[in-house]
Protein backbone atom coordinates (compact mmCIF):
# COMPACT_ATOMS: atom_id res chain seq x y z
CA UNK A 1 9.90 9.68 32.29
CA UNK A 2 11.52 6.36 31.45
CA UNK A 3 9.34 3.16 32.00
CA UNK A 4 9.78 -0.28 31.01
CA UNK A 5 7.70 -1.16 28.09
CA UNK A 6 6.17 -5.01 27.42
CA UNK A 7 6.53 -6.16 24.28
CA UNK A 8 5.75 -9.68 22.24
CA UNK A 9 7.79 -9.51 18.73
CA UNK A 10 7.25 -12.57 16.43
CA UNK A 11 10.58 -14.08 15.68
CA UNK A 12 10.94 -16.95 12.91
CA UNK A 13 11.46 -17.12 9.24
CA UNK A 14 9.55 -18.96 6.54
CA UNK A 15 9.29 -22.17 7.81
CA UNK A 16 7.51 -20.73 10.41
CA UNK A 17 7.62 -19.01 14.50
CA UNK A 18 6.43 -17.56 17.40
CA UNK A 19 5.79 -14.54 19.33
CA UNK A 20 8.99 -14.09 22.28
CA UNK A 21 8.49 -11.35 25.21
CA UNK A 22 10.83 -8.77 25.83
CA UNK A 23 10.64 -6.08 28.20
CA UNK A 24 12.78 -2.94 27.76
CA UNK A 25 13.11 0.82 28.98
CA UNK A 26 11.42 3.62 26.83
CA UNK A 27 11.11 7.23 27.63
CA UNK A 28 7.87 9.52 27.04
CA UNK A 29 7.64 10.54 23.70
CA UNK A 30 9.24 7.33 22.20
CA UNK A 31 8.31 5.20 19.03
CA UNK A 32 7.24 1.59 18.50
CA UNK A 33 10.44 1.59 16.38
CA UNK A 34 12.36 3.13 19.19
CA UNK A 35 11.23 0.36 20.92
CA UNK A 36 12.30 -2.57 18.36
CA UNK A 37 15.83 -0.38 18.41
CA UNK A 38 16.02 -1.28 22.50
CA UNK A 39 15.32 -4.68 21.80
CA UNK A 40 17.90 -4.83 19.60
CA UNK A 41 20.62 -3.23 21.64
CA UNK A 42 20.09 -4.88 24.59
CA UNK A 43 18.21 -8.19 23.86
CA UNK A 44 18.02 -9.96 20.94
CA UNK A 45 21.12 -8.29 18.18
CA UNK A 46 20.04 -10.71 15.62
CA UNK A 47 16.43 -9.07 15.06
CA UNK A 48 15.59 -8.37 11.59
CA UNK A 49 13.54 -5.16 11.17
CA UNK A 50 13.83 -2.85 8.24
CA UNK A 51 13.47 0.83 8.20
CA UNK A 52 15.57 3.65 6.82
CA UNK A 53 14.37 7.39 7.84
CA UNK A 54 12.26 7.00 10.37
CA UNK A 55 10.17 9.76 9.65
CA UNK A 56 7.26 8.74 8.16
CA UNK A 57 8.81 8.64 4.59
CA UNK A 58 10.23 5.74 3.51
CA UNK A 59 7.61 3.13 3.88
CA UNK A 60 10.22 0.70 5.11
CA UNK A 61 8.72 0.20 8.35
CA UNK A 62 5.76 -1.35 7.78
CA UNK A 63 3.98 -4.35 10.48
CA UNK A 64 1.51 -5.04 11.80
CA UNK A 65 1.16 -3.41 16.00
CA UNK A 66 -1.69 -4.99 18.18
CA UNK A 67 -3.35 -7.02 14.56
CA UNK A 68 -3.31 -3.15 13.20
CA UNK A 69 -0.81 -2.38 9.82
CA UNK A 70 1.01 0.86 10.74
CA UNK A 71 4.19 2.02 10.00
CA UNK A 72 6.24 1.30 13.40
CA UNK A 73 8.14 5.08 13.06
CA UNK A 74 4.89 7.00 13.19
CA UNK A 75 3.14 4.94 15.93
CA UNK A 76 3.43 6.71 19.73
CA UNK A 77 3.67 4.53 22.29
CA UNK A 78 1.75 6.62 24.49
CA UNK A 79 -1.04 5.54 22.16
CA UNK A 80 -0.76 2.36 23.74
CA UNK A 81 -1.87 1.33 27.19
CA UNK A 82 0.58 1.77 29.89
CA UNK A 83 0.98 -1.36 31.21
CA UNK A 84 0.46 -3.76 28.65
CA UNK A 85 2.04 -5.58 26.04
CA UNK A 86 2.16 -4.78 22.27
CA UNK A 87 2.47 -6.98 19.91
CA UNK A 88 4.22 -6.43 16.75
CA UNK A 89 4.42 -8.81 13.68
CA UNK A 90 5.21 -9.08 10.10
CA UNK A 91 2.67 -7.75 7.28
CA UNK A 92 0.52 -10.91 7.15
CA UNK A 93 -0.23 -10.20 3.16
CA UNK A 94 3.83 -11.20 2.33
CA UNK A 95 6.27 -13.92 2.70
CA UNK A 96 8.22 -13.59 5.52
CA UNK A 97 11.64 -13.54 5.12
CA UNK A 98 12.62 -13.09 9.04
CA UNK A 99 11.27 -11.77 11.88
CA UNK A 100 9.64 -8.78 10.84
CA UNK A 101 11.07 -8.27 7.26
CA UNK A 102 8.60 -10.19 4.47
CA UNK A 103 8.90 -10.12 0.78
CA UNK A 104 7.39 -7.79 -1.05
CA UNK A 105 8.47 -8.45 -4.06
CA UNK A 106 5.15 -8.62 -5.29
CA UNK A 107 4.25 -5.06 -5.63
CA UNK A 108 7.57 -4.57 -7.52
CA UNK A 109 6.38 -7.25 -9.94
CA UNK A 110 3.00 -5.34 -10.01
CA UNK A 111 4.84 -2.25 -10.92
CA UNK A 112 7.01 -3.52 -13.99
CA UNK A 113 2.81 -4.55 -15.18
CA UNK A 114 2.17 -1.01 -15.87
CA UNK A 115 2.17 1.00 -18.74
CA UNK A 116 4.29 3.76 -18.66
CA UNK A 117 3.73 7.61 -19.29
CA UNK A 118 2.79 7.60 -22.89
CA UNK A 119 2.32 11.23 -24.67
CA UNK A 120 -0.81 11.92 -26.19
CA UNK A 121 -0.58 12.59 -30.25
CA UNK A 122 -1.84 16.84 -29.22
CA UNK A 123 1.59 16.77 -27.12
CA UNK A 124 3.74 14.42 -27.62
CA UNK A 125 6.69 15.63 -26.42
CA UNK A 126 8.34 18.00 -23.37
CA UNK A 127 7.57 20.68 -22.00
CA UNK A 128 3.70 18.98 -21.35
CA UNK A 129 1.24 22.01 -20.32
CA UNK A 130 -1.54 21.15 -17.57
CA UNK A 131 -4.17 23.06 -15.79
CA UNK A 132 -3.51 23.49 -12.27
CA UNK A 133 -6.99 21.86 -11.89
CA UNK A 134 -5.74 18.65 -13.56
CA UNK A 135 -2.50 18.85 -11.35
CA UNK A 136 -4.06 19.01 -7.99
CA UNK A 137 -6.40 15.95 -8.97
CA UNK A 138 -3.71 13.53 -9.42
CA UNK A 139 -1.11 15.49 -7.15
CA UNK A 140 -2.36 13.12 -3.95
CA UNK A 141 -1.47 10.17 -5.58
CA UNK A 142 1.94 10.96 -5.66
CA UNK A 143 2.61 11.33 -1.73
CA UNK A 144 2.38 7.26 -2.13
CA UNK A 145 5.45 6.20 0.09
CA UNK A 146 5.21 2.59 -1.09
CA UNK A 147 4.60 1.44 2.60
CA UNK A 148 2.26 -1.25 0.82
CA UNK A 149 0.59 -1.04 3.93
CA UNK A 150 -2.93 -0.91 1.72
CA UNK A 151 -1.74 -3.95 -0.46
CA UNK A 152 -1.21 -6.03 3.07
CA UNK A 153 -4.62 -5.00 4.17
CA UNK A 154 -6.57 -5.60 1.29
CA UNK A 155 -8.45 -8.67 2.01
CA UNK A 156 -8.75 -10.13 -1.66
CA UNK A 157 -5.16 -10.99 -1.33
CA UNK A 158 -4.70 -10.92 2.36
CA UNK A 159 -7.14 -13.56 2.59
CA UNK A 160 -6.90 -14.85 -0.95
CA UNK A 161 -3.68 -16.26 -1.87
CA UNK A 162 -4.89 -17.56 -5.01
CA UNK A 163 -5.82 -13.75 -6.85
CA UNK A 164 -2.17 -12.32 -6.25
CA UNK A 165 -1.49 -13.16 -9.99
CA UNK A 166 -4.98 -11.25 -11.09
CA UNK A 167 -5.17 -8.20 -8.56
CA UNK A 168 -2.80 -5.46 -8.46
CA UNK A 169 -4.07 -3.95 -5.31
CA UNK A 170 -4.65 -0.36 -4.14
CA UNK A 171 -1.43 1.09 -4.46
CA UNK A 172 -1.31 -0.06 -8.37
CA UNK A 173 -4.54 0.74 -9.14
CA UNK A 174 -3.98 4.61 -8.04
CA UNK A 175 -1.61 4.67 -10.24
CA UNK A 176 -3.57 3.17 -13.45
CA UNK A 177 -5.63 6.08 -12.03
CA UNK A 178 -2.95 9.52 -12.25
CA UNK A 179 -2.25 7.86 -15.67
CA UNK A 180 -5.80 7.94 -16.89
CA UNK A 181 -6.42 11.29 -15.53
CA UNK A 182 -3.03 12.59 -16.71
CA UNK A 183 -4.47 15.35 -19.56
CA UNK A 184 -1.42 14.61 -21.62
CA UNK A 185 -1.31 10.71 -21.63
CA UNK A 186 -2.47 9.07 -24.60
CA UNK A 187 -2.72 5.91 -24.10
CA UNK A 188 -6.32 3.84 -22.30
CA UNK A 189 -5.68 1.25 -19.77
CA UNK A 190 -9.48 1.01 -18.63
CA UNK A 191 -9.81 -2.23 -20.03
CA UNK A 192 -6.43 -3.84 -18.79
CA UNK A 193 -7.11 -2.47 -15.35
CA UNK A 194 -10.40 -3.92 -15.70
CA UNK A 195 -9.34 -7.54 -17.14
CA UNK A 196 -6.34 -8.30 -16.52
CA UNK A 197 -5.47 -6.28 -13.27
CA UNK A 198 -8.43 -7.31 -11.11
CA UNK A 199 -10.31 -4.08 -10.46
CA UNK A 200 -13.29 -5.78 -10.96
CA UNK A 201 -12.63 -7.48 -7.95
CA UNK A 202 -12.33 -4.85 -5.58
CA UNK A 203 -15.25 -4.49 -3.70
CA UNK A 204 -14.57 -0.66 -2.11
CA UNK A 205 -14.68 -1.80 1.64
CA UNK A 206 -11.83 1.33 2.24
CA UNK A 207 -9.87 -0.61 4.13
CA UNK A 208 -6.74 0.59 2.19
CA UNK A 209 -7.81 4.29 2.82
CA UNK A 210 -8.20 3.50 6.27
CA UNK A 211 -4.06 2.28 7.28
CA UNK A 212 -2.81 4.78 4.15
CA UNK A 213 -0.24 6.93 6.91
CA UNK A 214 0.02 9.63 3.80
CA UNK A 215 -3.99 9.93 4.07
CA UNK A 216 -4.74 9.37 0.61
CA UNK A 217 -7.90 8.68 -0.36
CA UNK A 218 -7.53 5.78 -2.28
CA UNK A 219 -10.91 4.37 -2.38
CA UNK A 220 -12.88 7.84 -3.11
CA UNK A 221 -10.39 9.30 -5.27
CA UNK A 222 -8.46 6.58 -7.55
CA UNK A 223 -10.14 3.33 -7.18
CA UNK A 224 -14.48 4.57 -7.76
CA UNK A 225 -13.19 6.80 -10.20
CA UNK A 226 -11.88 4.35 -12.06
CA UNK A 227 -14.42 1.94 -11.81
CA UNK A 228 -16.57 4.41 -13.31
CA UNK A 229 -14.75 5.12 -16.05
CA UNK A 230 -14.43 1.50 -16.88
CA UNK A 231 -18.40 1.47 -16.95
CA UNK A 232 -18.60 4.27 -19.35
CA UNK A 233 -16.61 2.35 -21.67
CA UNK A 234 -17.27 -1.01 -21.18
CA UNK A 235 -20.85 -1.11 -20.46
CA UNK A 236 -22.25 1.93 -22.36
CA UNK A 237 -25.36 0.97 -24.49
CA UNK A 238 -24.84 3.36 -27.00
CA UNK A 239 -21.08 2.11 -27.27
CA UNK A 240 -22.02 -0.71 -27.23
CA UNK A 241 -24.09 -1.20 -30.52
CA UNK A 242 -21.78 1.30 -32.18
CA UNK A 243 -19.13 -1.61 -31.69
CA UNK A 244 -21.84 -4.18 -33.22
CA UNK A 245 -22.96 -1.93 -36.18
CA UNK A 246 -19.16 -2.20 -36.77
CA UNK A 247 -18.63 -5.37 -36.68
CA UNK A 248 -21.40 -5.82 -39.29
């Protein structure tokens, strides 16, 4: 059945914009990207929106749909009330570039920060041997699509412009953690995580696991993991006055 769908898009750039109505036909079974794709056909050909596969894959999608961060391919419309508008805008976390593309170069930057794949002295070359145990833990991390969706969400940057250069966000720091639990990497990044990529500052309010579309559990599975490893180390008594009898 083909209805005509409200919509309120926020068109504008960097020096700033506003949210313009459009109202366009969908049929049942349609996208919020499908959607956007009307718009742009038949209303407004200048729209910026990026996206590539439209399945859920890519991460290219990503805004933010009635103040929620989604990616726009894998949100129904029938979700959505019949009837009344929905508002789409840019990830609020980036620069925006236009309309509904933003920056996010800052997640690439974030990404150059860490430490590669480093083979541990036992193995240091290919072919590595794992348990399948040690596989399946870290396995999850790597459905990450890069949607960045969790980064945009996370309020210590979302509503802290100032800690960008300090915090690496969710999607960085479940990485630091398939690195650390990697059985064949030798190489500890507990305490750069901890002081100089901002995991300390992370408070574990799962917000990031919440909008993840590949259902990761970033919070349960990378992020208090991690933290607790960092407290083994760094706060261990016993390590602790090892480290002073040492340094006598």
């Amino acid at each position: 059945m083909t209805y005509d769908l409200k919509l309120r898009i926020w068109r504008g750039d960097s020096s700033g914009g506003e949210l313009v109505d459009f109202s366009v036909p969908v049929d049942d079974g349609e996208v919020v990207l499908d959607a956007v794709h009307r718009v742009q056909a038949v209303a407004a050909g200048d729209l910026a929106v990026r996206w590539n596969c439209k399945a859920g894959k890519c991460g290219s999608c990503s805004a933010e749909v009635n103040g929620r961060p989604r990616l726009m391919c894998m949100s129904r419309l029938s979700d959505f009330p019949q009837g009344e508008p929905i508002v789409i805008t840019p990830m609020r976390t980036f620069p925006v570039i236009r309309d509904l593309v933003t920056d996010v170069s800052f997640n690439f930057q974030k990404a150059q920060l860490v430490p590669a794949f480093t083979p541990s002295a036992e193995q240091p070359q290919a072919p590595f041997r794992m348990q399948q145990v040690d596989v399946e833990r870290s396995q999850e991390f790597r459905k990450c699509i890069e949607c960045f969706l969790c980064q945009n969400v996370c309020h210590v940057i979302r509503d802290h412009e100032e800690n960008k250069e300090a915090f690496s966000g969710p999607r960085f720091f479940i990485r630091y953690s398939e690195l650390d639990m990697h059985p064949n990497d030798g190489l500890d990044r507990k305490a750069l995580v901890q002081d100089e990529r901002g995991l300390g500052l992370c408070n574990i309010t799962k917000c990031c696991t919440e909008v993840c579309p590949e259902h990761i559990k970033i919070t349960d599975n990378a992020i208090i993991p991690m933290k607790e490893r960092v407290v083994d180390v760094k706060y261990d008594p016993v390590r602790f006055f090892r480290r002073r009898a040492a340094r006598r």
